[in-house]
C-alpha atoms as a PDB file:
ATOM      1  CA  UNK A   1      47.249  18.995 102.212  1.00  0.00           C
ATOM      2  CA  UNK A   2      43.907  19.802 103.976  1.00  0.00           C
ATOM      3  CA  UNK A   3      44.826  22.223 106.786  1.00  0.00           C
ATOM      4  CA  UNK A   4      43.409  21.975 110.040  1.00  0.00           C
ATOM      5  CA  UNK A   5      44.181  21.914 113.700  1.00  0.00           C
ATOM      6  CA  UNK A   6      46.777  19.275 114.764  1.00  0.00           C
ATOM      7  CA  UNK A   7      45.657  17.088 117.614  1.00  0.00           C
ATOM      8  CA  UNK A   8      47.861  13.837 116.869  1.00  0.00           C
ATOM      9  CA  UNK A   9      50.670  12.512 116.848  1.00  0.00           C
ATOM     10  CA  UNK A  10      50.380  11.133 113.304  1.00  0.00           C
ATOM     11  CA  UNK A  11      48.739  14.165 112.147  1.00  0.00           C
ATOM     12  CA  UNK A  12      51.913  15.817 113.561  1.00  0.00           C
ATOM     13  CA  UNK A  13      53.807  13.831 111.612  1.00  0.00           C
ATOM     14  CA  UNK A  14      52.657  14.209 108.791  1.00  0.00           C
ATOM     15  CA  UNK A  15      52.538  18.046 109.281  1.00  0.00           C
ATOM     16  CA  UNK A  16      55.907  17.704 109.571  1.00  0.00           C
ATOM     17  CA  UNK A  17      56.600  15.719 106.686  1.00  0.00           C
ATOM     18  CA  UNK A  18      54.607  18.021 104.645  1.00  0.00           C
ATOM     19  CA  UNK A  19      56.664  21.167 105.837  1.00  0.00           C
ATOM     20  CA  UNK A  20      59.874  19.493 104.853  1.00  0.00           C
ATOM     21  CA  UNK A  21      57.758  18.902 101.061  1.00  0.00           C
ATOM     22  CA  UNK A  22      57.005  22.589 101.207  1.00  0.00           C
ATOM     23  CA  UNK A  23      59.682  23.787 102.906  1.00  0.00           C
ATOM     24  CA  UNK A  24      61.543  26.317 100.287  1.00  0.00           C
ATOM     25  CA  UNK A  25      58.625  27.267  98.411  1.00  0.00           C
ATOM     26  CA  UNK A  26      58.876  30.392  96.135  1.00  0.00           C
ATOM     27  CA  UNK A  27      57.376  33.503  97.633  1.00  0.00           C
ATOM     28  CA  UNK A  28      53.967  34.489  96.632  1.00  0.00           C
ATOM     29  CA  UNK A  29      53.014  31.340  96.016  1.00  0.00           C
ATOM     30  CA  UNK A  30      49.828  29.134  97.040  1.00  0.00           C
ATOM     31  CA  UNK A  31      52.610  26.378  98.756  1.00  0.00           C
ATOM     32  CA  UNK A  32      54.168  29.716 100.688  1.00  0.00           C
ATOM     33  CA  UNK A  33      50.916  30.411 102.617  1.00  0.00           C
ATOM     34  CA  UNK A  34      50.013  26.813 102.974  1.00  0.00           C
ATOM     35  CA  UNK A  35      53.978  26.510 104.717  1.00  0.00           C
ATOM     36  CA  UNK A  36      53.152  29.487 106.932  1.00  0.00           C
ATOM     37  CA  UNK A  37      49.790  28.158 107.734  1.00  0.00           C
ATOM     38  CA  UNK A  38      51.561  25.213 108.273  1.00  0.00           C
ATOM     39  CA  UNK A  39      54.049  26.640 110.310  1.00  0.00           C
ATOM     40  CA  UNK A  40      51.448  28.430 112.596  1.00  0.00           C
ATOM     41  CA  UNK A  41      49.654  25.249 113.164  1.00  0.00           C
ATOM     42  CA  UNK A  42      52.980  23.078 114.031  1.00  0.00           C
ATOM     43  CA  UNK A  43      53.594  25.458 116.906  1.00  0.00           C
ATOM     44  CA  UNK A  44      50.133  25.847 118.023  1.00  0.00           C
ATOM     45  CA  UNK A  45      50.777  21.674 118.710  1.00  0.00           C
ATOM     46  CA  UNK A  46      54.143  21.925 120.329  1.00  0.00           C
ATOM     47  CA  UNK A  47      53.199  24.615 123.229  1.00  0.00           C
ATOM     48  CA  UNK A  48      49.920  23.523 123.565  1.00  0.00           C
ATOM     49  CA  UNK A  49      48.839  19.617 123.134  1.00  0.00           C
ATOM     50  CA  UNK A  50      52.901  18.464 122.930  1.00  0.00           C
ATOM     51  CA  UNK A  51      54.217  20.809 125.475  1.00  0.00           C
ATOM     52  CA  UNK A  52      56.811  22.973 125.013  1.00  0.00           C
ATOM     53  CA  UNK A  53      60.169  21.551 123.685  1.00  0.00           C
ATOM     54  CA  UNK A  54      63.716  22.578 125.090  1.00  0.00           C
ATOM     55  CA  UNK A  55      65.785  24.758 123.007  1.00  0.00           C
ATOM     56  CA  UNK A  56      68.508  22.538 121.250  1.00  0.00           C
ATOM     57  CA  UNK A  57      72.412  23.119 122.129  1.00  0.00           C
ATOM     58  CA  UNK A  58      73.224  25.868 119.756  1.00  0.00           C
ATOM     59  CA  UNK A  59      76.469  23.639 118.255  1.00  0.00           C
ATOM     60  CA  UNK A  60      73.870  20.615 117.863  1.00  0.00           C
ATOM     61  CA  UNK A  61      71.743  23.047 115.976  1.00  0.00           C
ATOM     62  CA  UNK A  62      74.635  24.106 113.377  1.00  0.00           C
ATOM     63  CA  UNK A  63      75.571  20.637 113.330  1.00  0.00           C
ATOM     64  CA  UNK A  64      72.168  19.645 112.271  1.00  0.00           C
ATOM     65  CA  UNK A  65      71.239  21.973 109.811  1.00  0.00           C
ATOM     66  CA  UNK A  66      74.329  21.787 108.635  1.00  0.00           C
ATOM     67  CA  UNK A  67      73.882  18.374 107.772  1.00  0.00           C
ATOM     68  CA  UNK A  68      70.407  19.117 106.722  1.00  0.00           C
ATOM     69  CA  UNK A  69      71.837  21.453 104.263  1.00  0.00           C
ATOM     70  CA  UNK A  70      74.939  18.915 102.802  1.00  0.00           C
ATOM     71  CA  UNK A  71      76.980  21.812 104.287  1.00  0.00           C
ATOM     72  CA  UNK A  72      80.619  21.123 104.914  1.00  0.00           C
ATOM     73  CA  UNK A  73      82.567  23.022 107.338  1.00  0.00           C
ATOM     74  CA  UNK A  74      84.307  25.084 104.221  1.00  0.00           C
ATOM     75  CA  UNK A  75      81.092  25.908 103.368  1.00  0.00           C
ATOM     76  CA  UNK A  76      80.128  27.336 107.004  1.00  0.00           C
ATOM     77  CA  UNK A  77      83.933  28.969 106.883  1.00  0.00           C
ATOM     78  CA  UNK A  78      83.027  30.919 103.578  1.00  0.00           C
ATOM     79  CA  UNK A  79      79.707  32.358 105.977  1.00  0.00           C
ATOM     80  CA  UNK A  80      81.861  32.863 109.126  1.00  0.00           C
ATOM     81  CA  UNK A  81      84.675  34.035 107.037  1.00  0.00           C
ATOM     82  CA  UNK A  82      87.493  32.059 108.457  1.00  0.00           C
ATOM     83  CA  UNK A  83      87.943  28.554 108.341  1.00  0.00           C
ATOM     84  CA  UNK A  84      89.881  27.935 111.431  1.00  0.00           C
ATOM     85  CA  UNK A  85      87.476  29.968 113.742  1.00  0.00           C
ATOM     86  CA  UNK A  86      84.555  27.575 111.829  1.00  0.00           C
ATOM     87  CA  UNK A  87      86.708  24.884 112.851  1.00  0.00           C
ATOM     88  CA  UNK A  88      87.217  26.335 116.556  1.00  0.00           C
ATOM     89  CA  UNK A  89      83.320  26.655 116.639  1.00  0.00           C
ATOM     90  CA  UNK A  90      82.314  23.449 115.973  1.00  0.00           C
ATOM     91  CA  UNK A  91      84.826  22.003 118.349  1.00  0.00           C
ATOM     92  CA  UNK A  92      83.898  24.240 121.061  1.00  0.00           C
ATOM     93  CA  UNK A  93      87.198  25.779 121.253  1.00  0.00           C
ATOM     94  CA  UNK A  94      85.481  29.246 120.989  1.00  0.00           C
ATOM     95  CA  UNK A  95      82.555  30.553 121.671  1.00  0.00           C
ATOM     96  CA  UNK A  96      81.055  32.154 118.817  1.00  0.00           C
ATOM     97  CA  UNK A  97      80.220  36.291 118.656  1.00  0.00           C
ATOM     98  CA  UNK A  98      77.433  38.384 118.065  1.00  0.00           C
ATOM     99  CA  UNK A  99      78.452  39.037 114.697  1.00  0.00           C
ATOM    100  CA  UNK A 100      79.234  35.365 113.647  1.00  0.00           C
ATOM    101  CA  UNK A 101      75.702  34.325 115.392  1.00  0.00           C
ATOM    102  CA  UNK A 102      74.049  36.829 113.110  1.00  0.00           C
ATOM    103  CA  UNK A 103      75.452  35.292 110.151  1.00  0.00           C
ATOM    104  CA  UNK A 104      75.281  31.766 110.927  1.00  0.00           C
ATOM    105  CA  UNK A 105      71.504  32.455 111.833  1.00  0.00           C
ATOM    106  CA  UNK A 106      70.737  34.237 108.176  1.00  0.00           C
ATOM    107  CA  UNK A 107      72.607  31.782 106.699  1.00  0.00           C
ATOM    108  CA  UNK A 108      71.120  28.823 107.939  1.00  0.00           C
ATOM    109  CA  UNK A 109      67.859  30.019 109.009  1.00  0.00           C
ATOM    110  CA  UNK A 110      68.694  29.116 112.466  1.00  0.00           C
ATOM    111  CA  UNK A 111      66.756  31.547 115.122  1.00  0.00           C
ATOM    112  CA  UNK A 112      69.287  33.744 116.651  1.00  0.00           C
ATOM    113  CA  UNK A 113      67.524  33.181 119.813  1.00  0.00           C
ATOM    114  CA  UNK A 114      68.518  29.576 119.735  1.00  0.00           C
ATOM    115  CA  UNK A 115      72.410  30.632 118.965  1.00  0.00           C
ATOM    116  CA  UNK A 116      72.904  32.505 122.012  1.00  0.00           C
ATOM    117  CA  UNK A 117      71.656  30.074 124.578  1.00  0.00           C
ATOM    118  CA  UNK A 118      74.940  29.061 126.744  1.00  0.00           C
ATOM    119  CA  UNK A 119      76.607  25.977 125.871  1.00  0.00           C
ATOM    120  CA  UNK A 120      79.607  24.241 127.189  1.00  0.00           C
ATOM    121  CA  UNK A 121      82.845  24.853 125.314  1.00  0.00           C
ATOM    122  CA  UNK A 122      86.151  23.378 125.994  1.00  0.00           C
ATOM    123  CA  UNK A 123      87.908  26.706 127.395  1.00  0.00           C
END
């Protein structure tokens, strides 16, 4: 993909689409500083030409790249380390800790600044 500034919507787009191509390229490589590049430029868009985009509800987000991943709920257990409080999390029966954000967040490559925005749980 020819880099340049995004001023589109369909240049977006395909941005977009191209990250997603690119997405878990090997470090060191030419597609790793063509994703960052990428990156850089995608943002530039958003808080500048797109305006700036709400943060997502942090269980939406888990949710999502969960799915995003073909993660199961075991599978986030085996992260969190318990699979009822995974289970509690996602059904916003608890609200999750410092310690389980920071794990979640490596683990999924979710920023943590995005897991500790408040979000409604059912306590």
């Amino acid at each position: 993909m020819k880099l340049k500034l995004i001023k589109t919507k369909n240049e977006y787009q395909k941005a977009l689409a191209r990250l997603d191509e690119i997405f878990h390229a090997k470090k060191g490589s030419n597609e790793q500083e063509e994703l960052e590049i990428l990156v850089l430029l995608i943002q530039k868009y958003e808080n500048e030409i797109a305006g700036e985009f709400p943060d997502p509800d942090p269980i939406e987000a888990i949710k999502f790249k969960m799915d995003q991943m073909n993660l199961t709920q075991k599978d986030l257990a085996e992260v969190i380390g318990l699979k009822s409080r995974a289970s509690e999390i996602l059904s916003r029966k608890r609200p999750m800790s410092i310690n389980i954000i920071r794990k979640i967040s490596q683990a999924l490559a979710i920023p943590a600044d995005i897991l500790i925005q408040p979000y409604e749980t059912a306590i």
